[in-house]
PDB file of N, CA and C in Angstrom:
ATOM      1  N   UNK A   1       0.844  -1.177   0.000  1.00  0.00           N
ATOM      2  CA  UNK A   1       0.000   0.000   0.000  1.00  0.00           C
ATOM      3  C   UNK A   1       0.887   1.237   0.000  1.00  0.00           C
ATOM      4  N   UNK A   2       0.529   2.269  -0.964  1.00  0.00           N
ATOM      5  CA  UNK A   2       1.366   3.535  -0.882  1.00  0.00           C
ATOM      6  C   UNK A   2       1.027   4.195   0.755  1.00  0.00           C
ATOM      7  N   UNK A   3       2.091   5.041   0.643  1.00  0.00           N
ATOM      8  CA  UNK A   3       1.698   6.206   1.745  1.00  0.00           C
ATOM      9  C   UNK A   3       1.974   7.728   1.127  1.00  0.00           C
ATOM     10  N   UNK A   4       0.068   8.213   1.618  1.00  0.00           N
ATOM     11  CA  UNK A   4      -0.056   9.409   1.435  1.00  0.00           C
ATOM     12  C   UNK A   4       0.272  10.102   2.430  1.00  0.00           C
ATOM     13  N   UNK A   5       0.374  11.655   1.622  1.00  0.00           N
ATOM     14  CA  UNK A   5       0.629  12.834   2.935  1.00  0.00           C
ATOM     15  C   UNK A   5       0.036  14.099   2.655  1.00  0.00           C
ATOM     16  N   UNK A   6      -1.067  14.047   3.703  1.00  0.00           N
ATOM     17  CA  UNK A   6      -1.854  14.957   3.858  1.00  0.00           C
ATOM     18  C   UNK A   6      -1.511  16.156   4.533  1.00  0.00           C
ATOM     19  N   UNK A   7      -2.271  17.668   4.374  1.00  0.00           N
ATOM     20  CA  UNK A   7      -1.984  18.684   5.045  1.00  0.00           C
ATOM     21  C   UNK A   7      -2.868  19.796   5.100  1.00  0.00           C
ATOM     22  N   UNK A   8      -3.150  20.319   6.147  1.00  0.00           N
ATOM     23  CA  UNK A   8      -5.058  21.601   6.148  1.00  0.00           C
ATOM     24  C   UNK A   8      -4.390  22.213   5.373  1.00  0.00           C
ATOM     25  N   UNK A   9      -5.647  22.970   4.693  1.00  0.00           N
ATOM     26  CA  UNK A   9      -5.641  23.861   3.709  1.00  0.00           C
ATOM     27  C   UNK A   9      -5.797  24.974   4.512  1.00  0.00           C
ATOM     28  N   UNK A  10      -5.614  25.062   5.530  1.00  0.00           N
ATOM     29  CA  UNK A  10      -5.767  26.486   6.555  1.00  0.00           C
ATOM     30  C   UNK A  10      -4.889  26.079   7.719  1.00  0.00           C
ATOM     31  N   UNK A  11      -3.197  25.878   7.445  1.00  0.00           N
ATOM     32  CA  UNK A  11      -2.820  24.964   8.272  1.00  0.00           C
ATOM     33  C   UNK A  11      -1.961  26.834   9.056  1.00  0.00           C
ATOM     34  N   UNK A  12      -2.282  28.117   8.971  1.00  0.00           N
ATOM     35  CA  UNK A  12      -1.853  29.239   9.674  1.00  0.00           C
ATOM     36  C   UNK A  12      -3.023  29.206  10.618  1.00  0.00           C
ATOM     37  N   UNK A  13      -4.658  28.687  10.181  1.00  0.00           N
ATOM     38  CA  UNK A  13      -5.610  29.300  11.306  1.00  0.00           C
ATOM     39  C   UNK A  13      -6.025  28.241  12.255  1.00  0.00           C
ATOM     40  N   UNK A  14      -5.598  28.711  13.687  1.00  0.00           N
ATOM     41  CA  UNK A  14      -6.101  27.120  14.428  1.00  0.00           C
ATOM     42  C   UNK A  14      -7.185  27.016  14.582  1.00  0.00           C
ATOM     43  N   UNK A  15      -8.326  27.503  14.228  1.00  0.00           N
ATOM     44  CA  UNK A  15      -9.267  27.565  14.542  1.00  0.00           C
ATOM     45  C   UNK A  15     -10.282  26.273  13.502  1.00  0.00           C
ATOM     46  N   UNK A  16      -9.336  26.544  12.428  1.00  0.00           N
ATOM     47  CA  UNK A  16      -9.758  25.121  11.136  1.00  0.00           C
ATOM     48  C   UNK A  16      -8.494  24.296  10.920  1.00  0.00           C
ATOM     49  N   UNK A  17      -7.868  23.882  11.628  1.00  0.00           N
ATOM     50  CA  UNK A  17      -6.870  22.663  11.953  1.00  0.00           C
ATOM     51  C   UNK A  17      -6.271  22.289  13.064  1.00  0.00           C
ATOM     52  N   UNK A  18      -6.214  21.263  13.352  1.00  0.00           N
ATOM     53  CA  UNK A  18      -5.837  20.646  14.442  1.00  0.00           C
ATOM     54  C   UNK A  18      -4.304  20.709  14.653  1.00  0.00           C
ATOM     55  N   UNK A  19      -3.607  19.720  15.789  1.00  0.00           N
ATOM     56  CA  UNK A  19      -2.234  20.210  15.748  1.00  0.00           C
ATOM     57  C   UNK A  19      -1.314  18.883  15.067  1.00  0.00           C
ATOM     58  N   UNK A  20      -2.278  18.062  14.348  1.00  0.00           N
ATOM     59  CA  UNK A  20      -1.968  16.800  13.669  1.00  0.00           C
ATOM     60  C   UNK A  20      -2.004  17.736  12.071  1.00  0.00           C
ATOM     61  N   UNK A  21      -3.280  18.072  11.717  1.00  0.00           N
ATOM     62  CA  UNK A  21      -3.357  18.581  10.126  1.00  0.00           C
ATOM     63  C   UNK A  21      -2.427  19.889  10.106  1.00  0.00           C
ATOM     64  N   UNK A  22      -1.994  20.421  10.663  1.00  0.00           N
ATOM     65  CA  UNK A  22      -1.556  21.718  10.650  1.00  0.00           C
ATOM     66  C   UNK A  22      -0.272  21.323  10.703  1.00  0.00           C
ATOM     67  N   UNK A  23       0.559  20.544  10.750  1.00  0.00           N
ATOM     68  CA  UNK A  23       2.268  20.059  10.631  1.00  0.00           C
ATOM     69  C   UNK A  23       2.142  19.046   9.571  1.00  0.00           C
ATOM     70  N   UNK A  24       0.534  18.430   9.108  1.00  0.00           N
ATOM     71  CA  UNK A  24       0.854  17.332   8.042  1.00  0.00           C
ATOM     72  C   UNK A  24       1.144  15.638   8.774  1.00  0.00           C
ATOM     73  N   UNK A  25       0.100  15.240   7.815  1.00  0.00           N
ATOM     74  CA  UNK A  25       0.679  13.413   8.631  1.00  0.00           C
ATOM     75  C   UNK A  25       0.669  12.681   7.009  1.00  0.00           C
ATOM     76  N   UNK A  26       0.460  11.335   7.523  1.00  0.00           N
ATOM     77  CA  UNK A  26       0.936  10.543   6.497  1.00  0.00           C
ATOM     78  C   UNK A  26      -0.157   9.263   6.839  1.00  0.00           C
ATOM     79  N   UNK A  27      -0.761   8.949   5.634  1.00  0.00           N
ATOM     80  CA  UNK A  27      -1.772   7.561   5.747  1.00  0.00           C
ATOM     81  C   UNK A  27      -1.078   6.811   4.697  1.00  0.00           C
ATOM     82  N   UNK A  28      -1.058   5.276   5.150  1.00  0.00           N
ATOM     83  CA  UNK A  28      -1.156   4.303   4.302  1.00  0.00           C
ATOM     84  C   UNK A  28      -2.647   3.779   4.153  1.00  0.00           C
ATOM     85  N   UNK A  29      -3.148   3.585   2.465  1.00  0.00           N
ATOM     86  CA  UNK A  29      -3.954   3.735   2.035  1.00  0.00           C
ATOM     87  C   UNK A  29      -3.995   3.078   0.781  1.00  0.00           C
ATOM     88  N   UNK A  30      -5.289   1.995   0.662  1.00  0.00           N
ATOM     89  CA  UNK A  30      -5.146   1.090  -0.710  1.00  0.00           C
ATOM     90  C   UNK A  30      -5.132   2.461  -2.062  1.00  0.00           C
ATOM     91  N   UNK A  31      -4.979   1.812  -3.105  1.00  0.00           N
ATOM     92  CA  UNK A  31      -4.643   3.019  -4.312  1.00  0.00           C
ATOM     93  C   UNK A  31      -6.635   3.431  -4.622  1.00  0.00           C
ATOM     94  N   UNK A  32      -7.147   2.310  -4.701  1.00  0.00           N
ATOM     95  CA  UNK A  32      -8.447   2.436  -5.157  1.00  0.00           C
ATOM     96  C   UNK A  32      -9.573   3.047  -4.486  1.00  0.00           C
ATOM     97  N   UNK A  33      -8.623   3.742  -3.449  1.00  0.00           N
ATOM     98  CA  UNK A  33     -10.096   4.458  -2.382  1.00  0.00           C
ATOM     99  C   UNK A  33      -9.696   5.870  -2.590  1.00  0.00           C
ATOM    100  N   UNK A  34     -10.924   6.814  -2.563  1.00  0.00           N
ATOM    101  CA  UNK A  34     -10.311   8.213  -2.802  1.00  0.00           C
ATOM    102  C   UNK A  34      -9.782   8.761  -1.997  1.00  0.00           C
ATOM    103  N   UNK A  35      -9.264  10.065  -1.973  1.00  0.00           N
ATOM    104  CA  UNK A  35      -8.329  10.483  -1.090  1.00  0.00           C
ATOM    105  C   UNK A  35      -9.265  11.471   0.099  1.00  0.00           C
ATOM    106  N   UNK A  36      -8.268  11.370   1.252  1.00  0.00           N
ATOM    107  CA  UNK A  36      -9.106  11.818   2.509  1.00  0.00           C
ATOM    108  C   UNK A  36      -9.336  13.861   1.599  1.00  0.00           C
ATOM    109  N   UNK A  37     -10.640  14.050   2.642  1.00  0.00           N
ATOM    110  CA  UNK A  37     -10.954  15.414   2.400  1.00  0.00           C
ATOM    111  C   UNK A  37     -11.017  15.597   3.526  1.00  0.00           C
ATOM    112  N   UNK A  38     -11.118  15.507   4.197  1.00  0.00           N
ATOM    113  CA  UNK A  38     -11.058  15.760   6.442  1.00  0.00           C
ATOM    114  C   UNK A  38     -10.148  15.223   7.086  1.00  0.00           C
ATOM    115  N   UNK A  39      -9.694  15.917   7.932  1.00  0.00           N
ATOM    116  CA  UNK A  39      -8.820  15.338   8.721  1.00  0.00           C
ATOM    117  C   UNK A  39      -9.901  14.464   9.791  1.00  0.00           C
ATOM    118  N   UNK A  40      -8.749  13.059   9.878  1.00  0.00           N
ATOM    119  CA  UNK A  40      -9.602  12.279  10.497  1.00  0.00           C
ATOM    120  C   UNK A  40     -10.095  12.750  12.172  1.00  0.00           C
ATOM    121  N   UNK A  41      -9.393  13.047  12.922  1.00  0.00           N
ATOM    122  CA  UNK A  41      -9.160  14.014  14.173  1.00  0.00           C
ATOM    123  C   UNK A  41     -10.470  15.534  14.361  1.00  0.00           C
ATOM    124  N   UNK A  42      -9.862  16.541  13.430  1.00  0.00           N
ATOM    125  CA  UNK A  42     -10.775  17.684  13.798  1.00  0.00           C
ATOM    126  C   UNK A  42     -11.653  17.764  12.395  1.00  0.00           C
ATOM    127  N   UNK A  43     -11.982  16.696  11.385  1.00  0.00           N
ATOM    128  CA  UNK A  43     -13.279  16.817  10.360  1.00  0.00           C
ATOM    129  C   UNK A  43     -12.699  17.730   9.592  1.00  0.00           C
ATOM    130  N   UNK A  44     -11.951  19.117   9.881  1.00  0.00           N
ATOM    131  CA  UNK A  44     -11.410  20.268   8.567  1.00  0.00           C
ATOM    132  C   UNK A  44     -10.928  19.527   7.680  1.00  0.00           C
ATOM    133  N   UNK A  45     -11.206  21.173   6.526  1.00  0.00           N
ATOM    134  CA  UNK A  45     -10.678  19.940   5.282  1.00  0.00           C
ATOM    135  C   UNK A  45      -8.445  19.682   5.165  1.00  0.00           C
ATOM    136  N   UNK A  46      -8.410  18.966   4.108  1.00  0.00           N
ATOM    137  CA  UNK A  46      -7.176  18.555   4.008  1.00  0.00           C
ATOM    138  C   UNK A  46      -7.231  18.384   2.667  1.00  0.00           C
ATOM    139  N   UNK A  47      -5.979  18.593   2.435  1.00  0.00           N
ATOM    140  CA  UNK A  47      -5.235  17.965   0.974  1.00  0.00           C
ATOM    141  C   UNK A  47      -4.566  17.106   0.908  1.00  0.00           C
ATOM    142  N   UNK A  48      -4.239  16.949  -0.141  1.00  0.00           N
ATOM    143  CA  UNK A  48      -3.132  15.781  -0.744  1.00  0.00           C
ATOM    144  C   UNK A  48      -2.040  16.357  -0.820  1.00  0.00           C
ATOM    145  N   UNK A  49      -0.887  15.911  -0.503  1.00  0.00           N
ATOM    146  CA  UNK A  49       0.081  16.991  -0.909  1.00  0.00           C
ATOM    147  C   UNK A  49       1.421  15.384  -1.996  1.00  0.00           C
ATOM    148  N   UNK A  50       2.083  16.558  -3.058  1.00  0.00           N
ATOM    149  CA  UNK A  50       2.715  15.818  -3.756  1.00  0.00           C
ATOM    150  C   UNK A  50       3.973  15.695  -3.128  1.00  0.00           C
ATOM    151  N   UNK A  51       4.722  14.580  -2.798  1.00  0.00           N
ATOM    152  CA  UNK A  51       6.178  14.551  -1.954  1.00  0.00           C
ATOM    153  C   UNK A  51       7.477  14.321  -2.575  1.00  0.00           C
ATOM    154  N   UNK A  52       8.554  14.578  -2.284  1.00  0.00           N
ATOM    155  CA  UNK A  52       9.591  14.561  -2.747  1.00  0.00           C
ATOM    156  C   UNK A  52       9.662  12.953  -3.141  1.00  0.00           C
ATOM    157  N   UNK A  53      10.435  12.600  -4.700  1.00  0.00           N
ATOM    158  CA  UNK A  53      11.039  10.781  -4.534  1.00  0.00           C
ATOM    159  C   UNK A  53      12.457  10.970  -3.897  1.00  0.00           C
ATOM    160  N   UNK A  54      12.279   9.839  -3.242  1.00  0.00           N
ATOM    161  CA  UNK A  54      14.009   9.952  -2.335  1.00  0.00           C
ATOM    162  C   UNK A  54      14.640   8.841  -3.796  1.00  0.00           C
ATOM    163  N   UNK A  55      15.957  10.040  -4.063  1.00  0.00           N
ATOM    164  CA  UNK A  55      16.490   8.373  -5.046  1.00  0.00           C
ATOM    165  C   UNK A  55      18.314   9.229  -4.814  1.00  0.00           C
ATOM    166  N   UNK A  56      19.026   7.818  -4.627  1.00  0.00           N
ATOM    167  CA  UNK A  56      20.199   8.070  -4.326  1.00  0.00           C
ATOM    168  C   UNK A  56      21.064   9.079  -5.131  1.00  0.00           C
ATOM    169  N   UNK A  57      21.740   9.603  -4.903  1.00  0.00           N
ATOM    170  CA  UNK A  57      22.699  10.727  -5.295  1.00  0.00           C
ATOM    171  C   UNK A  57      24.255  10.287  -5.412  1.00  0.00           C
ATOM    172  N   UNK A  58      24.531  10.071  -6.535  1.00  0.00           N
ATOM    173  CA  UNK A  58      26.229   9.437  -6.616  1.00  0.00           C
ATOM    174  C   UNK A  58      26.856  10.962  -7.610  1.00  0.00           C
ATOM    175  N   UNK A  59      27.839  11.599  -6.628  1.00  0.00           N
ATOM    176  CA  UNK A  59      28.226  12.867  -7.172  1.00  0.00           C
ATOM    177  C   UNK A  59      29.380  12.505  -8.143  1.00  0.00           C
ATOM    178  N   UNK A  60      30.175  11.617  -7.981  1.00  0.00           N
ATOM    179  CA  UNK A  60      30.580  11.373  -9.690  1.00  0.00           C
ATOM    180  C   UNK A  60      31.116   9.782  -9.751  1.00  0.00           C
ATOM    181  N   UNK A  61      31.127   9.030 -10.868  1.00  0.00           N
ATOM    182  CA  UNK A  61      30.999   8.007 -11.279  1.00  0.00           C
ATOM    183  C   UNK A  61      31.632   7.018 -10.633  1.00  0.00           C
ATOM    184  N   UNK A  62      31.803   6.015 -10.283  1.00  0.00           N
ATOM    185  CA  UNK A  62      32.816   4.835  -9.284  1.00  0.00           C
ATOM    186  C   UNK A  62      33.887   4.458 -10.542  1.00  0.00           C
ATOM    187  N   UNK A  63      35.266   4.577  -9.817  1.00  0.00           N
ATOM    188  CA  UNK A  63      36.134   4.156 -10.454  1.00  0.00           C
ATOM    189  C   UNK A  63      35.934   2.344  -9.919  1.00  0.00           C
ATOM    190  N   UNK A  64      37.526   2.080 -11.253  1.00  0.00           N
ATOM    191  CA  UNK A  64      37.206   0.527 -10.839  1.00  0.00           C
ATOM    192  C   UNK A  64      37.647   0.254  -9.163  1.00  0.00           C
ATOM    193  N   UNK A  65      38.980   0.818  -8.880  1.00  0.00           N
ATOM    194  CA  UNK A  65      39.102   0.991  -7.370  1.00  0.00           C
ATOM    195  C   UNK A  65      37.836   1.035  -5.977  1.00  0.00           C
ATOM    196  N   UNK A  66      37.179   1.736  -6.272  1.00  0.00           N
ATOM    197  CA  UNK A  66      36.230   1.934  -5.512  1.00  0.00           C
ATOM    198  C   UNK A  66      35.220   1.289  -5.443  1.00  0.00           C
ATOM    199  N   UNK A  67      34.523   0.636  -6.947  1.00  0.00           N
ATOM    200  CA  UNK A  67      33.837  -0.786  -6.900  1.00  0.00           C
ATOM    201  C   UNK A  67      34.594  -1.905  -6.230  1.00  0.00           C
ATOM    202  N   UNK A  68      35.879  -1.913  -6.392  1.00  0.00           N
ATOM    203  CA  UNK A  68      36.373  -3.164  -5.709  1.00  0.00           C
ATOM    204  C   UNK A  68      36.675  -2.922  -4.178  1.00  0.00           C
ATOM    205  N   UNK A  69      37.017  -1.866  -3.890  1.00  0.00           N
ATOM    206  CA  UNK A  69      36.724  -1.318  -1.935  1.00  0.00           C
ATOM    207  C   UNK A  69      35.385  -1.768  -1.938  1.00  0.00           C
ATOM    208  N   UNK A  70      34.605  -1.329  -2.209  1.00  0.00           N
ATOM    209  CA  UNK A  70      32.714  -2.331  -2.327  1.00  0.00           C
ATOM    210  C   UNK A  70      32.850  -3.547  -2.254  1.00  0.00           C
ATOM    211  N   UNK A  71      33.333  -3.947  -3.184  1.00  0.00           N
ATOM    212  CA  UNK A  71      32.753  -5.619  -3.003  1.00  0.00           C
ATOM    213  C   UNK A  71      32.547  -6.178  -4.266  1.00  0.00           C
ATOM    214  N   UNK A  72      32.581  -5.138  -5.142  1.00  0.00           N
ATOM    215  CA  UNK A  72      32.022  -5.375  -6.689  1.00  0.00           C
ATOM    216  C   UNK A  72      32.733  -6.393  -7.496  1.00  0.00           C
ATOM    217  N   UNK A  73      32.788  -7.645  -8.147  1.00  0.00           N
ATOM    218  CA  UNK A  73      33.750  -8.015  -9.208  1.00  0.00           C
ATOM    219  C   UNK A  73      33.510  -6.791 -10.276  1.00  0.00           C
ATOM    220  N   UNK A  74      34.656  -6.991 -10.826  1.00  0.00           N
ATOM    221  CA  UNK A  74      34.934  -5.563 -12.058  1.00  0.00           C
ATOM    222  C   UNK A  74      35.231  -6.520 -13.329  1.00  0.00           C
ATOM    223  N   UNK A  75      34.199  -6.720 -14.512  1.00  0.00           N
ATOM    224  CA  UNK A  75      34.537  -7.638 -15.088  1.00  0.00           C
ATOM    225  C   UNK A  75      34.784  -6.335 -16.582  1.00  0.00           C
ATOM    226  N   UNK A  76      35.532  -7.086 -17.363  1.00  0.00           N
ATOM    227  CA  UNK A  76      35.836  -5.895 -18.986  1.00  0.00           C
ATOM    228  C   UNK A  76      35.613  -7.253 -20.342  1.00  0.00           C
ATOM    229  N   UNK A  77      34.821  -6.769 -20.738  1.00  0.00           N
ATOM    230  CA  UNK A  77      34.615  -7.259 -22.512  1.00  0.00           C
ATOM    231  C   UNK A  77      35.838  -7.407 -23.179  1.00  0.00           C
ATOM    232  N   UNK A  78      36.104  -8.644 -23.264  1.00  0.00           N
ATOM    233  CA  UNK A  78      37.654  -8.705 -24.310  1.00  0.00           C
ATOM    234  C   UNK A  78      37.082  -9.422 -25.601  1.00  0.00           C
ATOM    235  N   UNK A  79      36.012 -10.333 -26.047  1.00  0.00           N
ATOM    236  CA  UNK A  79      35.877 -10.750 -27.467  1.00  0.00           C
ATOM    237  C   UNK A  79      34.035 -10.993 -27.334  1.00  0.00           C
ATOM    238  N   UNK A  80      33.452 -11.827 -27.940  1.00  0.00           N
ATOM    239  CA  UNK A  80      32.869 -11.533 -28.505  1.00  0.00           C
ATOM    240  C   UNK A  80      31.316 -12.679 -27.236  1.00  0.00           C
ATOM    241  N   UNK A  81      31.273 -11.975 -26.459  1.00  0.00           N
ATOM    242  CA  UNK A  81      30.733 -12.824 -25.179  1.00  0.00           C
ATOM    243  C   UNK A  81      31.699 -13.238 -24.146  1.00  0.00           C
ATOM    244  N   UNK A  82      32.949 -12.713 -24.343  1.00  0.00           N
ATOM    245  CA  UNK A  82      34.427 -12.892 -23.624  1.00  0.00           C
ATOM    246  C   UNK A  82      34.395 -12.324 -22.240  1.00  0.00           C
ATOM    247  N   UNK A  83      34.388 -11.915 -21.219  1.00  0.00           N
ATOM    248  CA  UNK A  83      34.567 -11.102 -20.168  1.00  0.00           C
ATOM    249  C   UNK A  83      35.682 -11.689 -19.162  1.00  0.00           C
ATOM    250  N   UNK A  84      36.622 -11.065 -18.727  1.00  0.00           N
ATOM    251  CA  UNK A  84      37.985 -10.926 -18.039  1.00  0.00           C
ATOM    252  C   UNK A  84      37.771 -10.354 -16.809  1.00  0.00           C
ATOM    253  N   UNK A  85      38.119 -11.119 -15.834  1.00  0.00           N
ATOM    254  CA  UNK A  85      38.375 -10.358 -14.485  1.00  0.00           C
ATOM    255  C   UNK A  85      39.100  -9.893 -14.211  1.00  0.00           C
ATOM    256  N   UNK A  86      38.823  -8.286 -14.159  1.00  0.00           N
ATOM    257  CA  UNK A  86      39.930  -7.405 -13.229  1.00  0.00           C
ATOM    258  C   UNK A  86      40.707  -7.596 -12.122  1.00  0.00           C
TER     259      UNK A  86
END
C-alpha cells in the first residue's frame, strides 16, 4: 500500500486545523479508495500533498578501485561474449 501525505488547507488558522493537520501526517492507504478530504481528528478539510522521490545521489561516477573497496567483481569485454576479471 502507498503512503499518502496529507496537510489543512488552513494549516496558519487554528481555529480550522488541528495540531496533527496543521504540521501534516501521512496515511497508508489502498490506491483504489479516494483520497481523505477531512482530517480524520478535527473533520477540517485537508489535501493531498505531492512529496519529494528519495532516489540516491552518486556525485561522480565509481572508479574501478572503488567498486572493488565495495565488493564489486569488475569484469571488462575482451571478445565476442568474452569477459575478463579485473
Amino acid at each position: 500500500m502507498p503512503i499518502y501525505e496529507y496537510l489543512s488547507e488552513n494549516p496558519e488558522d487554528p481555529e480550522r486545523s488541528c495540531r496533527v493537520c496543521r504540521k501534516g501526517f501521512e496515511l497508508r492507504r489502498p490506491i483504489d479508495r479516494p483520497a481523505l478530504e477531512q482530517c480524520p481528528l478535527c473533520r477540517h478539510s485537508v489535501r493531498k500533498v505531492i512529496s519529494k522521490v528519495n532516489t540516491p545521489r552518486i556525485a561522480k561516477p565509481l572508479s574501478v578501485s572503488d567498486a572493488k573497496s565495495a565488493g564489486f567483481t569488475i569484469l571488462q569485454k575482451r571478445d565476442q561474449g568474452v569477459y575478463e576479471k579485473l
